[in-house]
PDB file of N, CA and C in Angstrom:
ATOM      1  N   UNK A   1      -0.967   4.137  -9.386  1.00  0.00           N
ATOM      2  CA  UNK A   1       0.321   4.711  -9.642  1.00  0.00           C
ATOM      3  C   UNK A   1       1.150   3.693 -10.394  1.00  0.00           C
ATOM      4  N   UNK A   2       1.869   4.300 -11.445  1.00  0.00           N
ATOM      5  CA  UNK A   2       2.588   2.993 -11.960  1.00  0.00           C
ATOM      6  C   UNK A   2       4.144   3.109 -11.397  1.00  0.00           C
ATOM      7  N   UNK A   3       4.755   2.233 -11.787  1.00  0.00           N
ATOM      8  CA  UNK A   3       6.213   2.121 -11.337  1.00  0.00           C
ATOM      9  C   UNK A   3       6.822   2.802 -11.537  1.00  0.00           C
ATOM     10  N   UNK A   4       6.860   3.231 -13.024  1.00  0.00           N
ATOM     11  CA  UNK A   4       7.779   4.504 -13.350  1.00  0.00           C
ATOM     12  C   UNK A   4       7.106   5.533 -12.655  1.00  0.00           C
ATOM     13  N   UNK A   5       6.473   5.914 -12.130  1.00  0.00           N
ATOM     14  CA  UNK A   5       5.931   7.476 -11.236  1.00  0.00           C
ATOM     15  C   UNK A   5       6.942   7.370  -9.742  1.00  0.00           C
ATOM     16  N   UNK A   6       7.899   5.946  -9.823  1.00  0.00           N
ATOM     17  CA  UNK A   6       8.584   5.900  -8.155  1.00  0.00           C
ATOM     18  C   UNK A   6       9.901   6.048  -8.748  1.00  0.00           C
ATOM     19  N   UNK A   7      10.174   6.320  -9.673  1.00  0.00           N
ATOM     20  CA  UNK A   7      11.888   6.508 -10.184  1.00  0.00           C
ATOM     21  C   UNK A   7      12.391   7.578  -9.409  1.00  0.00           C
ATOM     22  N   UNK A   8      11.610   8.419  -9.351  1.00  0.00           N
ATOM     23  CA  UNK A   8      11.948   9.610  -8.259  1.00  0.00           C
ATOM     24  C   UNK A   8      12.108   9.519  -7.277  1.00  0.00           C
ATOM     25  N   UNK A   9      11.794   8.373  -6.944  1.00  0.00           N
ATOM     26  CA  UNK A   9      11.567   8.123  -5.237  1.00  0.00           C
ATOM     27  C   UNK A   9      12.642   6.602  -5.059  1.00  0.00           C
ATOM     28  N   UNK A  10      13.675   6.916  -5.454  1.00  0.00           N
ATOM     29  CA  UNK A  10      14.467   5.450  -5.596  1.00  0.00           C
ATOM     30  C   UNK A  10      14.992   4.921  -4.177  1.00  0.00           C
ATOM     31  N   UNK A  11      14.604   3.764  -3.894  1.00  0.00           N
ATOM     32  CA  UNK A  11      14.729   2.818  -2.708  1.00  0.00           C
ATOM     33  C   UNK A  11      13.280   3.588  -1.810  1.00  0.00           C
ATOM     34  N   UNK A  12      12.483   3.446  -2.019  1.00  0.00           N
ATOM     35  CA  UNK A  12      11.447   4.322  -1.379  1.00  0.00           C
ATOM     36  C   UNK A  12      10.770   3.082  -0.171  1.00  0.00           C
ATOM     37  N   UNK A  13      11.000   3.236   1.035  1.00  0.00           N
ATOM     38  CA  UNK A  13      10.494   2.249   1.769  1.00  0.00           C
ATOM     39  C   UNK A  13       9.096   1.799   1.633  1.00  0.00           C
ATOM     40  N   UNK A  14       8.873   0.709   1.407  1.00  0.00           N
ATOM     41  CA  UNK A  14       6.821   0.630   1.250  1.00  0.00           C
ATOM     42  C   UNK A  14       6.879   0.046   2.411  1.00  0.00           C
ATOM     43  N   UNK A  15       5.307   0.177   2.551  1.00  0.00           N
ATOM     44  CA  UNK A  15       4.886  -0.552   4.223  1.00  0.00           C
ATOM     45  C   UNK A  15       3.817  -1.471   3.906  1.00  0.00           C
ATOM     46  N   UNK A  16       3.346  -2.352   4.005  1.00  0.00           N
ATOM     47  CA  UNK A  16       2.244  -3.139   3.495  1.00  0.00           C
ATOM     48  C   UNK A  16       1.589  -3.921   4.134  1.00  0.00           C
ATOM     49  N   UNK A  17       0.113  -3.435   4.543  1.00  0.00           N
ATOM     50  CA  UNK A  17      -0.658  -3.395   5.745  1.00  0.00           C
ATOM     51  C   UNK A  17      -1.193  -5.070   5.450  1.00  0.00           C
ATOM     52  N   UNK A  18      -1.719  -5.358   4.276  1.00  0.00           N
ATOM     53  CA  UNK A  18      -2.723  -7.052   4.193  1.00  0.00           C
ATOM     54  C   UNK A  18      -2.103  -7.148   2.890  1.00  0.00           C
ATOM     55  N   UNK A  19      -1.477  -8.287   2.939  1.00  0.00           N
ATOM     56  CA  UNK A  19      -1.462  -9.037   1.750  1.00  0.00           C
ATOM     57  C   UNK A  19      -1.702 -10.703   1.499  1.00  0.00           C
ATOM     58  N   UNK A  20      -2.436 -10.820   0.487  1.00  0.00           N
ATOM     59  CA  UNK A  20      -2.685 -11.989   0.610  1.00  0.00           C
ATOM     60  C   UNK A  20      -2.463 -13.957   0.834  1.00  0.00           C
ATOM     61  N   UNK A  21      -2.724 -14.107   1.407  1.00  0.00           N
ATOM     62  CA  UNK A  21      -1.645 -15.604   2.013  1.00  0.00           C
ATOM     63  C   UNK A  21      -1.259 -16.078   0.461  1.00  0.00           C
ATOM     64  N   UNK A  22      -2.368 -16.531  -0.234  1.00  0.00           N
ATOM     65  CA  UNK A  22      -2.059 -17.073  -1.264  1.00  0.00           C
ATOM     66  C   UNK A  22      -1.250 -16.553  -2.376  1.00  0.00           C
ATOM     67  N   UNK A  23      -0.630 -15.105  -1.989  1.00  0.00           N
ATOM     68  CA  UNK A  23       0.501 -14.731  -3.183  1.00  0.00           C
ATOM     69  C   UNK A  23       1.642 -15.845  -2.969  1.00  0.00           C
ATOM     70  N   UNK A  24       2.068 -16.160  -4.145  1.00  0.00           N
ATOM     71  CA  UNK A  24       3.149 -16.988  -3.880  1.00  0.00           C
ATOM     72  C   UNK A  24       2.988 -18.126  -3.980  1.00  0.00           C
ATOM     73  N   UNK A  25       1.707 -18.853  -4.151  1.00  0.00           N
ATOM     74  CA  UNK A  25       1.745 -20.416  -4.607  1.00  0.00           C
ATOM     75  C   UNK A  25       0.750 -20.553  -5.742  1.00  0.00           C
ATOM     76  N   UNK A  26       1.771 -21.336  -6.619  1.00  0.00           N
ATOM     77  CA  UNK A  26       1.398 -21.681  -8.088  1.00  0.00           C
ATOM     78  C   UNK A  26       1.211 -20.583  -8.555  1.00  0.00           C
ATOM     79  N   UNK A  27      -0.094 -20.368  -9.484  1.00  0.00           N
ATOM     80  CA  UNK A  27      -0.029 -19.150 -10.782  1.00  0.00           C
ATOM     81  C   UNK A  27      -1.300 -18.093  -9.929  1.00  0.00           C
ATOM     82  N   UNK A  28      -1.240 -18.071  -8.356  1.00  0.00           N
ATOM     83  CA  UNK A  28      -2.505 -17.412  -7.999  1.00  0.00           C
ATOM     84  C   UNK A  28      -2.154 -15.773  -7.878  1.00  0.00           C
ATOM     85  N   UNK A  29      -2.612 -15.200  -8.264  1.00  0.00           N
ATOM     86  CA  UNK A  29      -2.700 -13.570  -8.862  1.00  0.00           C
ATOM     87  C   UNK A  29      -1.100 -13.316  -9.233  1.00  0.00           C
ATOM     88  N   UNK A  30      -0.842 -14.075 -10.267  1.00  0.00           N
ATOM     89  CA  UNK A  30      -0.132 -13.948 -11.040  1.00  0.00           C
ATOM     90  C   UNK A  30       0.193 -12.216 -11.460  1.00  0.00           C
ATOM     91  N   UNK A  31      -0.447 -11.775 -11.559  1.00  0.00           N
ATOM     92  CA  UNK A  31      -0.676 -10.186 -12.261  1.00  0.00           C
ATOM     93  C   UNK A  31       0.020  -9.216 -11.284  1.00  0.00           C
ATOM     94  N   UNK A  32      -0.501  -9.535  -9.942  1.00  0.00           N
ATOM     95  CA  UNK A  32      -0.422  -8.825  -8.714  1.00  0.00           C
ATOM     96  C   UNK A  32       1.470  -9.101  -8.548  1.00  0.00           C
ATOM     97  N   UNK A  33       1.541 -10.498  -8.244  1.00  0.00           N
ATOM     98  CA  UNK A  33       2.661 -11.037  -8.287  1.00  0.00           C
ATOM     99  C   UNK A  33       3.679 -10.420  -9.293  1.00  0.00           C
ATOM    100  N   UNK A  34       3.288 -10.006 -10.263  1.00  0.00           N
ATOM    101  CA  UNK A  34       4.308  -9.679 -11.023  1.00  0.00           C
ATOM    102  C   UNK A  34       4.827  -8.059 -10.886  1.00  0.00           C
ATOM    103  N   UNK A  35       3.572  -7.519 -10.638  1.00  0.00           N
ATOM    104  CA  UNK A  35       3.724  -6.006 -10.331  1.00  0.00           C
ATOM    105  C   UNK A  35       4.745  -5.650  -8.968  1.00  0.00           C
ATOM    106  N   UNK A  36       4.585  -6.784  -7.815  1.00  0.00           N
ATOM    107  CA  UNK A  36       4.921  -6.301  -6.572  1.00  0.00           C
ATOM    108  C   UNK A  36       6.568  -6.861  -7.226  1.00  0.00           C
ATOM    109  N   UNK A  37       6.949  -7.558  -7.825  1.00  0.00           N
ATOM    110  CA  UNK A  37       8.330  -7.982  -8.287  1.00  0.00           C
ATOM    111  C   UNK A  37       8.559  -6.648  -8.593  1.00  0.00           C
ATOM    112  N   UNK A  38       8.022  -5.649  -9.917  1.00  0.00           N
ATOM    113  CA  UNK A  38       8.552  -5.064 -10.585  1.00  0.00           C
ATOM    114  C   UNK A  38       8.714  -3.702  -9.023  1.00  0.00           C
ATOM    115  N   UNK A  39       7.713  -3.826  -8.808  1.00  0.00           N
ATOM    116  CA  UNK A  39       7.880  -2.828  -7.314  1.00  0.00           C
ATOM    117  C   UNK A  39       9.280  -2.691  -6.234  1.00  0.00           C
ATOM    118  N   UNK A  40       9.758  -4.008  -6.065  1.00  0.00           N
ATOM    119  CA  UNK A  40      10.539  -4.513  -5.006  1.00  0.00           C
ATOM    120  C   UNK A  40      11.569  -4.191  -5.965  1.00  0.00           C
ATOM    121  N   UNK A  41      12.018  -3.410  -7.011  1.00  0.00           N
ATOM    122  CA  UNK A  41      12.916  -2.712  -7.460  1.00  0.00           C
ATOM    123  C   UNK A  41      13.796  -1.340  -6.830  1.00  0.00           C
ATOM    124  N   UNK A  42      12.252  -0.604  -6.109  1.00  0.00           N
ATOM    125  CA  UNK A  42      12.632   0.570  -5.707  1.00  0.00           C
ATOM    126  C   UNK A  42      12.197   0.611  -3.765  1.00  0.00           C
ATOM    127  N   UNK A  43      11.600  -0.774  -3.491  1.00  0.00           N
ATOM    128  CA  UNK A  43      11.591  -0.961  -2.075  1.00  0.00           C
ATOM    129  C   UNK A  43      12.892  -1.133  -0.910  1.00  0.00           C
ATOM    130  N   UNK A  44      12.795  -0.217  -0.449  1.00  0.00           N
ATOM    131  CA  UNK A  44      13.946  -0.705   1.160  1.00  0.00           C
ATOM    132  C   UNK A  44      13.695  -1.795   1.748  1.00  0.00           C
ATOM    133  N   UNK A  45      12.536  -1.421   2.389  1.00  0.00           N
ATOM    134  CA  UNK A  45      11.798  -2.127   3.563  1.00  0.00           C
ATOM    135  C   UNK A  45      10.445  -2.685   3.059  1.00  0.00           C
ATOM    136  N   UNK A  46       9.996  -4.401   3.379  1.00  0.00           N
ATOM    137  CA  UNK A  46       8.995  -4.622   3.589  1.00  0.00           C
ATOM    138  C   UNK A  46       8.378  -4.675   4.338  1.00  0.00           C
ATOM    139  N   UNK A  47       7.274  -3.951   5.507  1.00  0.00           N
ATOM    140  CA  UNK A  47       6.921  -4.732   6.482  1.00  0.00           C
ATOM    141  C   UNK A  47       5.258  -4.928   6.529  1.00  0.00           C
ATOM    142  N   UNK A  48       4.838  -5.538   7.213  1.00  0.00           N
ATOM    143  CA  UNK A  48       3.526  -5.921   7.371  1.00  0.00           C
ATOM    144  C   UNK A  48       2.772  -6.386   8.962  1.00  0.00           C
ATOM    145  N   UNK A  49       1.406  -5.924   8.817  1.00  0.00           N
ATOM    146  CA  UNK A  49       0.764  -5.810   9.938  1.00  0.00           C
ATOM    147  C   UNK A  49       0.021  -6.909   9.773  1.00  0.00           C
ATOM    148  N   UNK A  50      -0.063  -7.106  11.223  1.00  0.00           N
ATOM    149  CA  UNK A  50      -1.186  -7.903  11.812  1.00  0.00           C
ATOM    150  C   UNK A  50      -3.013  -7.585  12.018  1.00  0.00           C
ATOM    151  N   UNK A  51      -2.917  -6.104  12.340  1.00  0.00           N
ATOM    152  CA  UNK A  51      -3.737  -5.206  12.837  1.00  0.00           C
ATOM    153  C   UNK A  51      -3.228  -3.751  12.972  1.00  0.00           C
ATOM    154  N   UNK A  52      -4.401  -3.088  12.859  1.00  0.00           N
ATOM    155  CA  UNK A  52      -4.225  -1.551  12.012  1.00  0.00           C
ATOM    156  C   UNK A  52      -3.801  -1.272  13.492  1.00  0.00           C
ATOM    157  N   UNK A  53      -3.685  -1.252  14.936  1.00  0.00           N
ATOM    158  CA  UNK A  53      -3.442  -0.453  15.750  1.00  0.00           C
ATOM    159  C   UNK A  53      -1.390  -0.646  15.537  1.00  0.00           C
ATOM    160  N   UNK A  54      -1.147  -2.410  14.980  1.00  0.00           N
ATOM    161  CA  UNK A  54       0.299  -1.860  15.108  1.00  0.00           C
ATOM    162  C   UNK A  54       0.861  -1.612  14.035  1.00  0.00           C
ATOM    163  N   UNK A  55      -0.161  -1.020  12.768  1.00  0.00           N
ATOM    164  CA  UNK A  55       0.682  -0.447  11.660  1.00  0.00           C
ATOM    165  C   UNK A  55       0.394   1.368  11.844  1.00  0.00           C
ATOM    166  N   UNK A  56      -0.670   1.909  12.791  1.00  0.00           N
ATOM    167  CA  UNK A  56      -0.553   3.247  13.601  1.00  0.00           C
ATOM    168  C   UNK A  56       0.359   3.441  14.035  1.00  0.00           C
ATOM    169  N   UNK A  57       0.455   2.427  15.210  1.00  0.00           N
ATOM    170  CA  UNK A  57       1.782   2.983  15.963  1.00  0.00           C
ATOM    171  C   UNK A  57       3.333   3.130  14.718  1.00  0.00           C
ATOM    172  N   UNK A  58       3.436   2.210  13.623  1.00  0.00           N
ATOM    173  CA  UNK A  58       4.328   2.329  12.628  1.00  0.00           C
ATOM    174  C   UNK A  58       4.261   3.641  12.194  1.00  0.00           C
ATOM    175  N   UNK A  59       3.485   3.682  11.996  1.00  0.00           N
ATOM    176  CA  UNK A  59       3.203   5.091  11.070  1.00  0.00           C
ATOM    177  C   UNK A  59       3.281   6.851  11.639  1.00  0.00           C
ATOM    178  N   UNK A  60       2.673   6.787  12.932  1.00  0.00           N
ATOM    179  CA  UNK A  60       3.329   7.536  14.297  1.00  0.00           C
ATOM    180  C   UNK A  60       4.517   7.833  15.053  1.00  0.00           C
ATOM    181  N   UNK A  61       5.477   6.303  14.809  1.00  0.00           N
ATOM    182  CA  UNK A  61       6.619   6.206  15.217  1.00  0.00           C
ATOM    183  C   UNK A  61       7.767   6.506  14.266  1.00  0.00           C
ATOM    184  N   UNK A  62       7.634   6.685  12.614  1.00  0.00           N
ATOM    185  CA  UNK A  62       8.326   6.404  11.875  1.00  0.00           C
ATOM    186  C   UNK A  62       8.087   7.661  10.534  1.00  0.00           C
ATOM    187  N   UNK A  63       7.861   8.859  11.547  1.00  0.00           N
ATOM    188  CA  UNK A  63       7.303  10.205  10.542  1.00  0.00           C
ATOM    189  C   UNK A  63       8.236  10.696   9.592  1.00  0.00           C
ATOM    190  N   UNK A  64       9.122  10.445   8.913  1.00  0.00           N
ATOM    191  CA  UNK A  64      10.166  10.576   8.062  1.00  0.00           C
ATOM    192  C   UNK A  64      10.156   9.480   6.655  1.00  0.00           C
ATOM    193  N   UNK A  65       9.382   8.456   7.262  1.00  0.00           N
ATOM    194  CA  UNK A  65       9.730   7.435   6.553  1.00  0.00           C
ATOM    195  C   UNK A  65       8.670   7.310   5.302  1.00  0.00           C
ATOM    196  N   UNK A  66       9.289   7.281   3.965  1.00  0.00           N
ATOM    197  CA  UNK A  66       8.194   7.455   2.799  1.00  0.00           C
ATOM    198  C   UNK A  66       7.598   6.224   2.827  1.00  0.00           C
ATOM    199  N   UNK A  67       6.291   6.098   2.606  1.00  0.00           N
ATOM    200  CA  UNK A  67       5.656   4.863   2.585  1.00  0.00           C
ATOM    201  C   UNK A  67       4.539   4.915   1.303  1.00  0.00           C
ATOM    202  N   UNK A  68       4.627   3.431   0.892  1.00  0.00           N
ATOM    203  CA  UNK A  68       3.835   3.018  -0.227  1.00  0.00           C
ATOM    204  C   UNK A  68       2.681   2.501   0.721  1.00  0.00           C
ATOM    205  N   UNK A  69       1.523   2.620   0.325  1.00  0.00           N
ATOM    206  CA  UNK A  69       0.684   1.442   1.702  1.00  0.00           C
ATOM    207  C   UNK A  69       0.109   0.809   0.324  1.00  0.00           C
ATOM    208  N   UNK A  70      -0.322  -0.466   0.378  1.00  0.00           N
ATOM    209  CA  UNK A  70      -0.788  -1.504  -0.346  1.00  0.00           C
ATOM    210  C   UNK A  70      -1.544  -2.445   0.865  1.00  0.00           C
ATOM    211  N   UNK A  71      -3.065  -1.913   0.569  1.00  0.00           N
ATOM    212  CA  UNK A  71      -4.319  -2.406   1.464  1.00  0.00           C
ATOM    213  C   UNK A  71      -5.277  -3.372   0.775  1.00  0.00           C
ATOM    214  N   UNK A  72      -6.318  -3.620   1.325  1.00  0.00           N
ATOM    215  CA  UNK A  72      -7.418  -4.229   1.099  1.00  0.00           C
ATOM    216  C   UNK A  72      -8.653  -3.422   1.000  1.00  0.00           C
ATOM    217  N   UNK A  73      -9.220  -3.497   0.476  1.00  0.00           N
ATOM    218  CA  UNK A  73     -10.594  -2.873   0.320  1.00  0.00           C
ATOM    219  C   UNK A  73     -11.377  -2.467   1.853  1.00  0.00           C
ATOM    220  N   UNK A  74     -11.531  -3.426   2.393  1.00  0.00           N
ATOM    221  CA  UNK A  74     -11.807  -3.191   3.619  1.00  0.00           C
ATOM    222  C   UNK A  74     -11.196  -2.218   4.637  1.00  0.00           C
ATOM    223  N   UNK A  75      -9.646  -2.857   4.510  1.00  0.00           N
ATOM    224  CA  UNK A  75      -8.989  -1.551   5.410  1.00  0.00           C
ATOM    225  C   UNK A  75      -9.157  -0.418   5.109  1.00  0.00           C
ATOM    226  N   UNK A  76      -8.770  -0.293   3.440  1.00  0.00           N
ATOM    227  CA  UNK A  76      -8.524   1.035   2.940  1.00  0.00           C
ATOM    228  C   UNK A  76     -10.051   1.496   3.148  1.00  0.00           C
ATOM    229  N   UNK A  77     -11.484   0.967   3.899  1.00  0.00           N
ATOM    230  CA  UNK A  77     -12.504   2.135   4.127  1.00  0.00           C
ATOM    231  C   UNK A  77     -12.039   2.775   5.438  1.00  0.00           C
ATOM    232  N   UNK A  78     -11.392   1.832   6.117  1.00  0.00           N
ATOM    233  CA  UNK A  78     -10.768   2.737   7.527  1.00  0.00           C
ATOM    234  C   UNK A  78      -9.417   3.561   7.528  1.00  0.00           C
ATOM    235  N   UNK A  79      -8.760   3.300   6.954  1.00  0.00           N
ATOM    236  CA  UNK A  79      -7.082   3.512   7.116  1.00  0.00           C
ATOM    237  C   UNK A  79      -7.302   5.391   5.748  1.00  0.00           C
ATOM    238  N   UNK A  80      -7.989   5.203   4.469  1.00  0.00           N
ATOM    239  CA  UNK A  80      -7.991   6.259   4.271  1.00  0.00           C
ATOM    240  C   UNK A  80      -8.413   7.403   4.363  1.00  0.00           C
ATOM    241  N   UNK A  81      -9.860   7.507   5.317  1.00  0.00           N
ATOM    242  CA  UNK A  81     -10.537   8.648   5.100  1.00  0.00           C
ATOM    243  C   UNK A  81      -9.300   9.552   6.256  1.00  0.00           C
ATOM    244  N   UNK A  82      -8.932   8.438   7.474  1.00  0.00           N
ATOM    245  CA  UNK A  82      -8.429   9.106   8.508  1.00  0.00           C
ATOM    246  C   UNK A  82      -7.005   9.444   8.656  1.00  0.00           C
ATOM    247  N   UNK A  83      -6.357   8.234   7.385  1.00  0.00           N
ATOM    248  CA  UNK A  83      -4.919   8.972   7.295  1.00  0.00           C
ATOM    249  C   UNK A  83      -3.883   9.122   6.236  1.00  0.00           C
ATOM    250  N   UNK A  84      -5.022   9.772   4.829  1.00  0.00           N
ATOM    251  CA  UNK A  84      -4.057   9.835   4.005  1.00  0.00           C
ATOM    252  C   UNK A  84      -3.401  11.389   3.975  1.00  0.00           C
ATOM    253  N   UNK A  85      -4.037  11.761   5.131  1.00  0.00           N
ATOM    254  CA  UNK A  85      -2.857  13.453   5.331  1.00  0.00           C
ATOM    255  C   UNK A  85      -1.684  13.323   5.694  1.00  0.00           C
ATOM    256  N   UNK A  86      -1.667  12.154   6.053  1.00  0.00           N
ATOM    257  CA  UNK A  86       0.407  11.567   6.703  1.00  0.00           C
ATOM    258  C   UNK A  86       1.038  12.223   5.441  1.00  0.00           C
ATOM    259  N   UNK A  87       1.887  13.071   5.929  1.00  0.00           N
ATOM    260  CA  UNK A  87       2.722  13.217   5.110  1.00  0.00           C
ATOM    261  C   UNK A  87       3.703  11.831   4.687  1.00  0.00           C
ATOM    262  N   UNK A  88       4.183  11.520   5.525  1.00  0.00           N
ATOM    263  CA  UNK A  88       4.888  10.060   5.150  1.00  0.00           C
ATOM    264  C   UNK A  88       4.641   9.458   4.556  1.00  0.00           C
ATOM    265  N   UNK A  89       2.890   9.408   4.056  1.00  0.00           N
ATOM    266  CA  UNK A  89       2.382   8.497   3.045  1.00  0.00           C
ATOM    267  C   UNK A  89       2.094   8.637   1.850  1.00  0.00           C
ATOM    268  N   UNK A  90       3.332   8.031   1.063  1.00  0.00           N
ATOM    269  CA  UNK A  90       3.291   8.633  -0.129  1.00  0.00           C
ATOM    270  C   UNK A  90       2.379   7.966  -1.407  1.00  0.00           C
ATOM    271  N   UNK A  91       1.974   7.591  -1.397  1.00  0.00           N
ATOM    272  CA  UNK A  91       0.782   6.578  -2.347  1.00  0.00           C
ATOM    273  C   UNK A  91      -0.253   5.535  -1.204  1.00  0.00           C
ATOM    274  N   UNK A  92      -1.297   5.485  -1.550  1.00  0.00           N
ATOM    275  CA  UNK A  92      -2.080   4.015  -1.329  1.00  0.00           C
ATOM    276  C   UNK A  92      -2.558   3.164  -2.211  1.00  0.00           C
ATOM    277  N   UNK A  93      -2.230   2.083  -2.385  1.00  0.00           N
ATOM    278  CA  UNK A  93      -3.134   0.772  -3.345  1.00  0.00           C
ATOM    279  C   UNK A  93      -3.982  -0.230  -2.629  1.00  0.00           C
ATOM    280  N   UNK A  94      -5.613   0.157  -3.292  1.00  0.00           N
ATOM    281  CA  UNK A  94      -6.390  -0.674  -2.904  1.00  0.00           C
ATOM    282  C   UNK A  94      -6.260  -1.690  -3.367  1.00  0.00           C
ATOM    283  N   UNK A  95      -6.077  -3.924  -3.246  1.00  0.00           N
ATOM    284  CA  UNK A  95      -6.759  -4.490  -4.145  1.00  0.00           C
ATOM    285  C   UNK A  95      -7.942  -4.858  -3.564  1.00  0.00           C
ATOM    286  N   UNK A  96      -8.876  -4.898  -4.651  1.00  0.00           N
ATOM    287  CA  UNK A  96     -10.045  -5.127  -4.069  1.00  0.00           C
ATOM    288  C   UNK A  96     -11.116  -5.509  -5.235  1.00  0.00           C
ATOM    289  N   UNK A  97     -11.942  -6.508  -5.128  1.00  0.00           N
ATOM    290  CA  UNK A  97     -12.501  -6.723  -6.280  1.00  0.00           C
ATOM    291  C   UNK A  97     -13.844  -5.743  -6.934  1.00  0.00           C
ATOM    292  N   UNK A  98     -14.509  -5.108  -5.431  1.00  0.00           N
ATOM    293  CA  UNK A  98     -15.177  -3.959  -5.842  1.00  0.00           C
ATOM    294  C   UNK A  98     -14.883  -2.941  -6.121  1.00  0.00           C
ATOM    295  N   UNK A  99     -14.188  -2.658  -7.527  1.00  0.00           N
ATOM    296  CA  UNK A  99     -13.678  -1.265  -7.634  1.00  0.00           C
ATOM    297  C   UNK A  99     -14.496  -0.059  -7.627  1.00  0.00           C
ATOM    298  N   UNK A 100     -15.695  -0.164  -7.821  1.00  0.00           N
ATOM    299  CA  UNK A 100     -16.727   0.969  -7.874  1.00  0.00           C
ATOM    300  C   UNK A 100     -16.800   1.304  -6.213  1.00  0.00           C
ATOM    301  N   UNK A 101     -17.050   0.551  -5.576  1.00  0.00           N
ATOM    302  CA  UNK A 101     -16.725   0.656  -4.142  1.00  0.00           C
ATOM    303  C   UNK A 101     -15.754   1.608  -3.955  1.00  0.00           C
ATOM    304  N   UNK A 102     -14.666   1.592  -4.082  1.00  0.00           N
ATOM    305  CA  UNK A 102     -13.276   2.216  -3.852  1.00  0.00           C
ATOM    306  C   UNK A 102     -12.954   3.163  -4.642  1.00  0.00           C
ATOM    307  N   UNK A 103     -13.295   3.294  -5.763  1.00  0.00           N
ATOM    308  CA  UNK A 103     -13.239   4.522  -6.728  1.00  0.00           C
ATOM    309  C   UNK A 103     -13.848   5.731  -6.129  1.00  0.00           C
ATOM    310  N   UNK A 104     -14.900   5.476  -5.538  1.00  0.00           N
ATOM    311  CA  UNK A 104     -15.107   6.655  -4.622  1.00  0.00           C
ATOM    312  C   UNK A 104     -13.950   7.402  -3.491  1.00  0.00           C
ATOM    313  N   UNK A 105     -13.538   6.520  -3.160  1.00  0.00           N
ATOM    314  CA  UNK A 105     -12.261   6.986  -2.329  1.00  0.00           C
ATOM    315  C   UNK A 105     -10.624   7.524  -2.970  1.00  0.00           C
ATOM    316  N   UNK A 106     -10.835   7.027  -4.410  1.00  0.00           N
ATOM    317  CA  UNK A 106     -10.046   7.317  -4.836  1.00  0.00           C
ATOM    318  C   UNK A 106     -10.522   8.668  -5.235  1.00  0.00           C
ATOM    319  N   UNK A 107     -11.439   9.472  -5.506  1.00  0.00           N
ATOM    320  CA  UNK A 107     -12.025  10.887  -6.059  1.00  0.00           C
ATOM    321  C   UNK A 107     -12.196  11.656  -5.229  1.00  0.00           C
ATOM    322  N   UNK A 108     -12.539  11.304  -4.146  1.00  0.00           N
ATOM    323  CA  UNK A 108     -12.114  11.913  -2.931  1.00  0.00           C
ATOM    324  C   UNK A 108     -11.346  12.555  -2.070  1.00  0.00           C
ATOM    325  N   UNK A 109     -10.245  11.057  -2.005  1.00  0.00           N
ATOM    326  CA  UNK A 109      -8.657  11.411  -1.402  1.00  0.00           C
ATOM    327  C   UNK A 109      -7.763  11.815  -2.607  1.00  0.00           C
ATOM    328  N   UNK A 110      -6.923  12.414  -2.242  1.00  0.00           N
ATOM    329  CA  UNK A 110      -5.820  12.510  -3.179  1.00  0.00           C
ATOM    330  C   UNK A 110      -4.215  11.479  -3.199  1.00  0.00           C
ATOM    331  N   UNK A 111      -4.360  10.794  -2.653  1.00  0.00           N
ATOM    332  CA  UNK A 111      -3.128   9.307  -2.443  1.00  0.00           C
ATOM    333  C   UNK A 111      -3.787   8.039  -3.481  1.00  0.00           C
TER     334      UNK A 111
END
């Protein structure tokens, strides 16, 4: 999804399950880094999990709330088959370096 597809959705809370330690020092995924800047344009809320049982209970507790999810490859084999019917959830982003891996899930699901 690109940025301009969230103009519609202005201040749109994202929720963001794994992100990586190393964003944020020196020039390391620079790319990524720059996108989540241009992102944090139309973000409320950042928050982030430890473990998928307490970003469930987030997501259970907080059924109103539009959410961006921005995962990992790994999670996103668990977190999408079982819950991209949330209505609340309004996009998912895998990063992940196997994209053929995940492209399947992307043809699949519709988020």
């Amino acid at each position: 999804m690109s940025v301009n597809n969230l103009t519609s959705h202005r201040r749109l809370p994202i929720i963001d399950a794994s992100v990586d330690q190393d964003i944020g020092r020196n020039d390391t995924h620079s790319k990524m880094k720059q996108r989540l800047t241009q992102l944090s344009l139309f973000i409320e809320q950042w928050h982030y999990f430890v473990n998928l049982e307490e970003f469930y209970n987030f997501l259970d507790d907080n059924p109103k709330t539009q959410i961006f999810l921005i995962i990992s490859g790994r999670i996103g084999q668990e977190i999408v088959p079982t819950k991209h019917t949330y209505e609340n959830i309004h996009s998912i982003c895998i990063f992940c370096v196997n994209v053929n891996e995940h492209r399947r899930l992307k043809e699949k699901f519709d988020k």
